[in-house]
PDB file of N, CA and C in Angstrom:
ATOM      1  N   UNK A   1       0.843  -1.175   0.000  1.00  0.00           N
ATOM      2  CA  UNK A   1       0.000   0.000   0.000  1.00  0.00           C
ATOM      3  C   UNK A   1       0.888   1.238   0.000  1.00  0.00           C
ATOM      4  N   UNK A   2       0.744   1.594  -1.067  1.00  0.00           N
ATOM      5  CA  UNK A   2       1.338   3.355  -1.172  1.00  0.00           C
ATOM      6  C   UNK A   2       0.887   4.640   0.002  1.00  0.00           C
ATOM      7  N   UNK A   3       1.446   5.130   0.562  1.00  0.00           N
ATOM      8  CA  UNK A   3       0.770   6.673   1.379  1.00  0.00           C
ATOM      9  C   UNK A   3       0.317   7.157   0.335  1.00  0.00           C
ATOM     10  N   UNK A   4      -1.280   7.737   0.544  1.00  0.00           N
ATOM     11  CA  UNK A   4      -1.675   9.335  -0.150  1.00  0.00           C
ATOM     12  C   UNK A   4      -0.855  10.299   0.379  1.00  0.00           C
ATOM     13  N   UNK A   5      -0.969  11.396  -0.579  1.00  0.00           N
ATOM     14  CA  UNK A   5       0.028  12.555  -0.003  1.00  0.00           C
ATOM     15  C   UNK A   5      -1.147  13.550   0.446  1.00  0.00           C
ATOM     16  N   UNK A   6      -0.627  14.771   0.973  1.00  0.00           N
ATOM     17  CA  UNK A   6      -1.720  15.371   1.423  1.00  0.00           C
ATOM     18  C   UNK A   6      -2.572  16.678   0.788  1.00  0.00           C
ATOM     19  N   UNK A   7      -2.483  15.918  -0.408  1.00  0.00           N
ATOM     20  CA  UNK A   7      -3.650  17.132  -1.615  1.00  0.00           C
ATOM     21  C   UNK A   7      -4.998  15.895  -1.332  1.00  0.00           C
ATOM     22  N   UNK A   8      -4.411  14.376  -1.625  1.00  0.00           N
ATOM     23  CA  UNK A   8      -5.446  13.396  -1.381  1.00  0.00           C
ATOM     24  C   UNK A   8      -6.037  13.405  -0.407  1.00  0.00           C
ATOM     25  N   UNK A   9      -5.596  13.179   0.875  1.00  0.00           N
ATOM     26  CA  UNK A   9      -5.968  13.282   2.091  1.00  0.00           C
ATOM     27  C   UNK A   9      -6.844  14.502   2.579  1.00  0.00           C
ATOM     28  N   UNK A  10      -6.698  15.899   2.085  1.00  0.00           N
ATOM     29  CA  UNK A  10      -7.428  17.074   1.582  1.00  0.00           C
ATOM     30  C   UNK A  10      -9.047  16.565   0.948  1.00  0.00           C
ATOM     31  N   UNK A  11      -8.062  15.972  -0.286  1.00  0.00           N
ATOM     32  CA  UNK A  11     -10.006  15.490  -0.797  1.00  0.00           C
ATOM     33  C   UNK A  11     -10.530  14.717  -0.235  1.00  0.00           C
ATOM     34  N   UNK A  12      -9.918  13.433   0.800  1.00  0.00           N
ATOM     35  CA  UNK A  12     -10.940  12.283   1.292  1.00  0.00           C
ATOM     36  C   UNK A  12     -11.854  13.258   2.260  1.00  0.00           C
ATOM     37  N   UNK A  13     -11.254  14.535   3.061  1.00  0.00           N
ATOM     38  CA  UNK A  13     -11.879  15.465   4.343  1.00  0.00           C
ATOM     39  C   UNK A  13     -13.042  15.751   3.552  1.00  0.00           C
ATOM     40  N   UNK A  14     -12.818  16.435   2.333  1.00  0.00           N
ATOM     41  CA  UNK A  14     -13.948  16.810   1.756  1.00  0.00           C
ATOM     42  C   UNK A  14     -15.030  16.266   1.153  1.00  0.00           C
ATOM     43  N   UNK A  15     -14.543  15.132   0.910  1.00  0.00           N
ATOM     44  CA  UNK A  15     -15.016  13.994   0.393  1.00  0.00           C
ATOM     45  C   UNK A  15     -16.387  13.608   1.427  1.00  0.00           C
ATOM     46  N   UNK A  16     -15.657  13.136   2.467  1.00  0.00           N
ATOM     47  CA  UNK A  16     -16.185  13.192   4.201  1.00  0.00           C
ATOM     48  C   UNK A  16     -17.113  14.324   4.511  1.00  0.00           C
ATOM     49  N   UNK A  17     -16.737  15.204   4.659  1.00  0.00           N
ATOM     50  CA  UNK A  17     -17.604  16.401   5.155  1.00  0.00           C
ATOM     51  C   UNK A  17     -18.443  16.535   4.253  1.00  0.00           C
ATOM     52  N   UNK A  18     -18.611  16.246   2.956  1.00  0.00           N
ATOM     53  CA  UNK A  18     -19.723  16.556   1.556  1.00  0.00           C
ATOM     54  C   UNK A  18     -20.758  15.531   1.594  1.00  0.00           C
ATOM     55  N   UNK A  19     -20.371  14.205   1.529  1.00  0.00           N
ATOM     56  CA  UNK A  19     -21.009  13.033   1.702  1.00  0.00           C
ATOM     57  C   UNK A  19     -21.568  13.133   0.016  1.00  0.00           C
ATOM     58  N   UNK A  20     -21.239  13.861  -0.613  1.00  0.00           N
ATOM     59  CA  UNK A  20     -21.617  13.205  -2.244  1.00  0.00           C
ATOM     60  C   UNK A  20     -20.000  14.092  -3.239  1.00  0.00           C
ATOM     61  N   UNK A  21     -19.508  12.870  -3.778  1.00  0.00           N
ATOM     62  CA  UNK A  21     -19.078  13.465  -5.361  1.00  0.00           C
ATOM     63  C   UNK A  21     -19.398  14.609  -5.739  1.00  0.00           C
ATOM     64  N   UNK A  22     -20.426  14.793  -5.999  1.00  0.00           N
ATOM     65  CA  UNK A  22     -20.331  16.452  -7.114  1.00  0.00           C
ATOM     66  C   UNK A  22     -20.518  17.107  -6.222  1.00  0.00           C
ATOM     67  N   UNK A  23     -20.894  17.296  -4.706  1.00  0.00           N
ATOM     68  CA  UNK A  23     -20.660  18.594  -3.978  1.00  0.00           C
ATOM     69  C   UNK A  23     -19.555  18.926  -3.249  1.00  0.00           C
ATOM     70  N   UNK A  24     -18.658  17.520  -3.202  1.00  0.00           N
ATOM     71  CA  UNK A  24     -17.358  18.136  -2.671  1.00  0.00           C
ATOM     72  C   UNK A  24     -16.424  18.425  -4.519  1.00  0.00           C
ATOM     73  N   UNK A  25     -16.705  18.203  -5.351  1.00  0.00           N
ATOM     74  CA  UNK A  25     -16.527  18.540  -6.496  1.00  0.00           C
ATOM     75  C   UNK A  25     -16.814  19.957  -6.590  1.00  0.00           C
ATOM     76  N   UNK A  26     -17.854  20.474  -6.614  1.00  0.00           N
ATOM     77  CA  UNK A  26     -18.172  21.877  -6.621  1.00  0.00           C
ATOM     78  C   UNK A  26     -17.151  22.410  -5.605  1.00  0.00           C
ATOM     79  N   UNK A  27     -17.340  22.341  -4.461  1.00  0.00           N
ATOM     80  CA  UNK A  27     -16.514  23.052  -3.359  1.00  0.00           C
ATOM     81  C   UNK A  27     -15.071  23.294  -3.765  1.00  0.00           C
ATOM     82  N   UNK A  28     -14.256  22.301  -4.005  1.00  0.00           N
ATOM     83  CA  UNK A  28     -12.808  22.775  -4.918  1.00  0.00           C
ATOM     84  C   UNK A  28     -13.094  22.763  -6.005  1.00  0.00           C
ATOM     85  N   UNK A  29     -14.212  23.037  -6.524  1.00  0.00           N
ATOM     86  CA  UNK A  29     -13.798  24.215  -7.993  1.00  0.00           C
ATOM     87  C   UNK A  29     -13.703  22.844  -9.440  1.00  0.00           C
ATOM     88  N   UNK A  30     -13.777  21.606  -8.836  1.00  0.00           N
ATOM     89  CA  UNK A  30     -12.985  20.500  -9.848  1.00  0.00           C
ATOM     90  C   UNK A  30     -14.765  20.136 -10.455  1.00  0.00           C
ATOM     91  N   UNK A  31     -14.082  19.185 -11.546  1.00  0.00           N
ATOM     92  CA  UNK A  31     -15.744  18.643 -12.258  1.00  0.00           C
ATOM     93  C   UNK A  31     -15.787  17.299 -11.588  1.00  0.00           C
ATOM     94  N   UNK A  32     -16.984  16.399 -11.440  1.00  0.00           N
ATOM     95  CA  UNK A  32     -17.328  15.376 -10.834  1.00  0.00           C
ATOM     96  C   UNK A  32     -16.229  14.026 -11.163  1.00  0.00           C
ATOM     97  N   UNK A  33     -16.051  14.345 -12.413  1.00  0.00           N
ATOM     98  CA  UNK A  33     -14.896  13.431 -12.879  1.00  0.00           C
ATOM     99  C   UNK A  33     -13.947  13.639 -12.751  1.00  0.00           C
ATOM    100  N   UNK A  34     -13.335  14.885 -12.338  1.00  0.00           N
ATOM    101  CA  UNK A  34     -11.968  14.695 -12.136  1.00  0.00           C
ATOM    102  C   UNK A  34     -11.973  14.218 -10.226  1.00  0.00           C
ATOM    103  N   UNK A  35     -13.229  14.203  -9.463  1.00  0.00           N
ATOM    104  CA  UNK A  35     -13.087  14.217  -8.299  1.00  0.00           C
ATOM    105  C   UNK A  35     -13.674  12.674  -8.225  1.00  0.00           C
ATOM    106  N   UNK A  36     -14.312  11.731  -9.022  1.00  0.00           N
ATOM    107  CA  UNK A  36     -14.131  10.552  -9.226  1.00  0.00           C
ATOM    108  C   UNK A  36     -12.850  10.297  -9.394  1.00  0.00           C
ATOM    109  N   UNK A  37     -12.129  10.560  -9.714  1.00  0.00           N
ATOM    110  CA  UNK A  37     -10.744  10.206 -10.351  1.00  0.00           C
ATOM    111  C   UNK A  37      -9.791   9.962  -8.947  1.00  0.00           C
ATOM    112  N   UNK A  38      -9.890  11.551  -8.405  1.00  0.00           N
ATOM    113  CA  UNK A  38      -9.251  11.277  -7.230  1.00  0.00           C
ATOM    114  C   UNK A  38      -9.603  10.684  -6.037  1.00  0.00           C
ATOM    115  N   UNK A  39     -10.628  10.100  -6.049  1.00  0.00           N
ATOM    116  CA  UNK A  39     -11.445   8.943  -5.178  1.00  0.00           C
ATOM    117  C   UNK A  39     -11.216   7.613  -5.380  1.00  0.00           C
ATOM    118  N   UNK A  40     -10.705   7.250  -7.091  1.00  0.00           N
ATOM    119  CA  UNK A  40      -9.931   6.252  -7.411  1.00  0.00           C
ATOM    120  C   UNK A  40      -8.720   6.279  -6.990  1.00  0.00           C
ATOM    121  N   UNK A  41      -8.026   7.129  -6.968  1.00  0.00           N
ATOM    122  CA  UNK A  41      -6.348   6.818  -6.631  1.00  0.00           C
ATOM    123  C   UNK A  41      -6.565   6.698  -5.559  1.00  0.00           C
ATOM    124  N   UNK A  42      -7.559   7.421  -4.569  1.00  0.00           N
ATOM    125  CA  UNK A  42      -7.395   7.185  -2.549  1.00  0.00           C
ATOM    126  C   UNK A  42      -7.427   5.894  -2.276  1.00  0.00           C
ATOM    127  N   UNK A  43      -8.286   5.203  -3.351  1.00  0.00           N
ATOM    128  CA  UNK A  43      -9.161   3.804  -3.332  1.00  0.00           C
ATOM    129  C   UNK A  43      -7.808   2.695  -3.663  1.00  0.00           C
ATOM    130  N   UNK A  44      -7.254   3.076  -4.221  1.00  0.00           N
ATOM    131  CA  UNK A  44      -5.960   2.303  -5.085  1.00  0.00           C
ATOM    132  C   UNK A  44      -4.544   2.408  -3.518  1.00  0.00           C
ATOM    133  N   UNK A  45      -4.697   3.914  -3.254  1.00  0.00           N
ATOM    134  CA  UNK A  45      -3.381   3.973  -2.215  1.00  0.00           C
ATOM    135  C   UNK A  45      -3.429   3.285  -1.030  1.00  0.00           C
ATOM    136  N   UNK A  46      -5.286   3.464  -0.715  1.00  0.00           N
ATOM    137  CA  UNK A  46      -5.258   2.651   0.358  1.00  0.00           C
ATOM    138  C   UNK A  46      -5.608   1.429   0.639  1.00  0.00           C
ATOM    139  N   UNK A  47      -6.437   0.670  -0.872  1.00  0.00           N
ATOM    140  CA  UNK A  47      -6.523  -0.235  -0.651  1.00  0.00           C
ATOM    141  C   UNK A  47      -7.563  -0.883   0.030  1.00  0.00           C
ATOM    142  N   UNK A  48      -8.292   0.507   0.251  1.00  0.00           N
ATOM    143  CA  UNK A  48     -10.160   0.406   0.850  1.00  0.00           C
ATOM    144  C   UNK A  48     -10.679   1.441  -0.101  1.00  0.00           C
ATOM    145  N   UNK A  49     -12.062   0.712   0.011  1.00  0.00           N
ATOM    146  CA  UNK A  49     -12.895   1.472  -0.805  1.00  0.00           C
ATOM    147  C   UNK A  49     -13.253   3.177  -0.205  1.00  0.00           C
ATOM    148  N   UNK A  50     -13.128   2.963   0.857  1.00  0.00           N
ATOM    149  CA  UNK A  50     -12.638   4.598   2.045  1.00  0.00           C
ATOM    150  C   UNK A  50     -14.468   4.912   1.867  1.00  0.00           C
ATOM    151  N   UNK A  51     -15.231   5.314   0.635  1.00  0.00           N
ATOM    152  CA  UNK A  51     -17.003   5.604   0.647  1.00  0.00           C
ATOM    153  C   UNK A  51     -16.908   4.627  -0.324  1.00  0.00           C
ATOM    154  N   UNK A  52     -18.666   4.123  -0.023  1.00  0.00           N
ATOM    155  CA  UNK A  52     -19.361   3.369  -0.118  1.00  0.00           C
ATOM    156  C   UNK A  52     -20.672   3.951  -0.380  1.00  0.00           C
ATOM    157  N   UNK A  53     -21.518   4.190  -1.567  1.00  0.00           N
ATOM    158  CA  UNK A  53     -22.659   4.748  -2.182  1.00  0.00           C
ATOM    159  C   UNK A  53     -23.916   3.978  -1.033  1.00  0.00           C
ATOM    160  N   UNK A  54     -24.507   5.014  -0.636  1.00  0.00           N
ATOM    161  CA  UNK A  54     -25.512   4.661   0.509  1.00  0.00           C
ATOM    162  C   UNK A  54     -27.116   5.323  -0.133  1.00  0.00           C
ATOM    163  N   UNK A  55     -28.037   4.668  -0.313  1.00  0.00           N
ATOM    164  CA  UNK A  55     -28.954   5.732  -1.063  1.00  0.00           C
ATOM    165  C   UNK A  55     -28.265   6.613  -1.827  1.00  0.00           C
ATOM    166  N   UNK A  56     -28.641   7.880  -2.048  1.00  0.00           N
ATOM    167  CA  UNK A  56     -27.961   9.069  -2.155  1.00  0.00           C
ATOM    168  C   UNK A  56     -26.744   9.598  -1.954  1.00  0.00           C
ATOM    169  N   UNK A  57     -26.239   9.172  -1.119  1.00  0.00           N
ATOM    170  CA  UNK A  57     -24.765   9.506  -0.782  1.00  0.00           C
ATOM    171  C   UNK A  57     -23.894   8.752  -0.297  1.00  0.00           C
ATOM    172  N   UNK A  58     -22.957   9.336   0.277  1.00  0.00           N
ATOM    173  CA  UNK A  58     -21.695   7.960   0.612  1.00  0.00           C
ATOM    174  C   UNK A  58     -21.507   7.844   1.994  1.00  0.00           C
ATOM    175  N   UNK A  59     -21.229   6.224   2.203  1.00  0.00           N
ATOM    176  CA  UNK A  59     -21.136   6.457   3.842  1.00  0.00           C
ATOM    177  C   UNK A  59     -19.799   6.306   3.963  1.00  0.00           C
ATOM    178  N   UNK A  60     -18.752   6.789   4.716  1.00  0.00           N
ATOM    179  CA  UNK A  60     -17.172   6.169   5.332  1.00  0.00           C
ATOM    180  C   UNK A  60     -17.296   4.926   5.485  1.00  0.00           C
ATOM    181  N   UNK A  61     -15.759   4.139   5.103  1.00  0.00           N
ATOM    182  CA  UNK A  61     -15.155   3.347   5.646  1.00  0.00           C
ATOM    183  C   UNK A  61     -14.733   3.379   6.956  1.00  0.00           C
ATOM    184  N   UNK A  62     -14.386   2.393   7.960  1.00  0.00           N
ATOM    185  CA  UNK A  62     -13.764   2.650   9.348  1.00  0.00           C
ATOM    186  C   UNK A  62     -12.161   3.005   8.637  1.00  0.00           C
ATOM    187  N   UNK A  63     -11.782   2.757   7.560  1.00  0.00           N
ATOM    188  CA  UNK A  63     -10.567   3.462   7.410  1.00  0.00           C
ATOM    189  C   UNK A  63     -10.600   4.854   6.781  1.00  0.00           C
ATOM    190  N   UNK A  64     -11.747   5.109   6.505  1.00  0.00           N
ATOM    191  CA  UNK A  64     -11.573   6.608   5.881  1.00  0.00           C
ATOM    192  C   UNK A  64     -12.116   7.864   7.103  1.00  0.00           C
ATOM    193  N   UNK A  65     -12.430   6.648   8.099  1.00  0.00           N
ATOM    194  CA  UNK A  65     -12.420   7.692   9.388  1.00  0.00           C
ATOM    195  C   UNK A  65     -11.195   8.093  10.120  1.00  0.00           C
ATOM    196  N   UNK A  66     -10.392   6.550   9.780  1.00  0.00           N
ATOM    197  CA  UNK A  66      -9.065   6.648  10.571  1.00  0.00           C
ATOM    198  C   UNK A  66      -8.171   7.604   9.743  1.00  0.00           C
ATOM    199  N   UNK A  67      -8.147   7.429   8.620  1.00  0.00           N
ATOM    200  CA  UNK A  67      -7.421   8.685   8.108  1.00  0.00           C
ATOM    201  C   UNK A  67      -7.842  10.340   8.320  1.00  0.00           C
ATOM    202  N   UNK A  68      -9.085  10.281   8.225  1.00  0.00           N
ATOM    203  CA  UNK A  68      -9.863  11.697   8.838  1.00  0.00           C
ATOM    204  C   UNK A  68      -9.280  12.217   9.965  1.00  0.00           C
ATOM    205  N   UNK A  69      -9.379  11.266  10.690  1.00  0.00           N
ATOM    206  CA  UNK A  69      -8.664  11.647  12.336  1.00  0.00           C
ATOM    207  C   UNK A  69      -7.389  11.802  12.557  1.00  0.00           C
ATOM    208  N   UNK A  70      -6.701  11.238  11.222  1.00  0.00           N
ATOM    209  CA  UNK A  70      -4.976  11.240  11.738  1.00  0.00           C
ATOM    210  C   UNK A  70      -4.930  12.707  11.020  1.00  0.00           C
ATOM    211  N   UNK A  71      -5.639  13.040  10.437  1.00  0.00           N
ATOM    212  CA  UNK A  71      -5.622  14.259   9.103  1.00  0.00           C
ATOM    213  C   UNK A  71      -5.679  15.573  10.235  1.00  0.00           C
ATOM    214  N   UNK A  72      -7.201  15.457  10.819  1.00  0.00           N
ATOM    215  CA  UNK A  72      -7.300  16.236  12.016  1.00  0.00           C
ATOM    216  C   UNK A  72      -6.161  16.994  13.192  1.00  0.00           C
ATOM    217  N   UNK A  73      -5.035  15.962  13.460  1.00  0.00           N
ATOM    218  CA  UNK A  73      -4.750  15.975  14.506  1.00  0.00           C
ATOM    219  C   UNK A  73      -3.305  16.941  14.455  1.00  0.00           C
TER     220      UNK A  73
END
């Protein structure tokens, strides 16, 4: 497993705090696909799916909390 660096770790927060693709997309300014994109590489570095499509939106992984929190601190 590769480390994300911390532009990634940036988007999983937002990712997190948005709870959908195109609104943490809107928020940095990026299009839905390029913020799919970088949801693939988080998915690839870490080796968890980190969100998981819930109804409407996405719920966390217990590892995309643990990174949240190490992000936090």
């Amino acid at each position: 497993m590769s480390r994300p660096d911390l532009n990634m770790l940036f988007t999983l927060d937002v990712l997190l705090a948005e709870g959908s693709v195109a609104r943490a997309a809107r928020r940095l300014h990026l299009s839905p696909s390029a913020m799919s994109r970088a949801l693939a590489r988080l998915r690839e570095a870490t080796g968890d799916p980190l969100l998981v499509r819930a109804g409407r939106g996405l719920v966390a992984s217990p590892r995309a909390i643990e990174l949240r929190d190490s992000i936090s601190q």
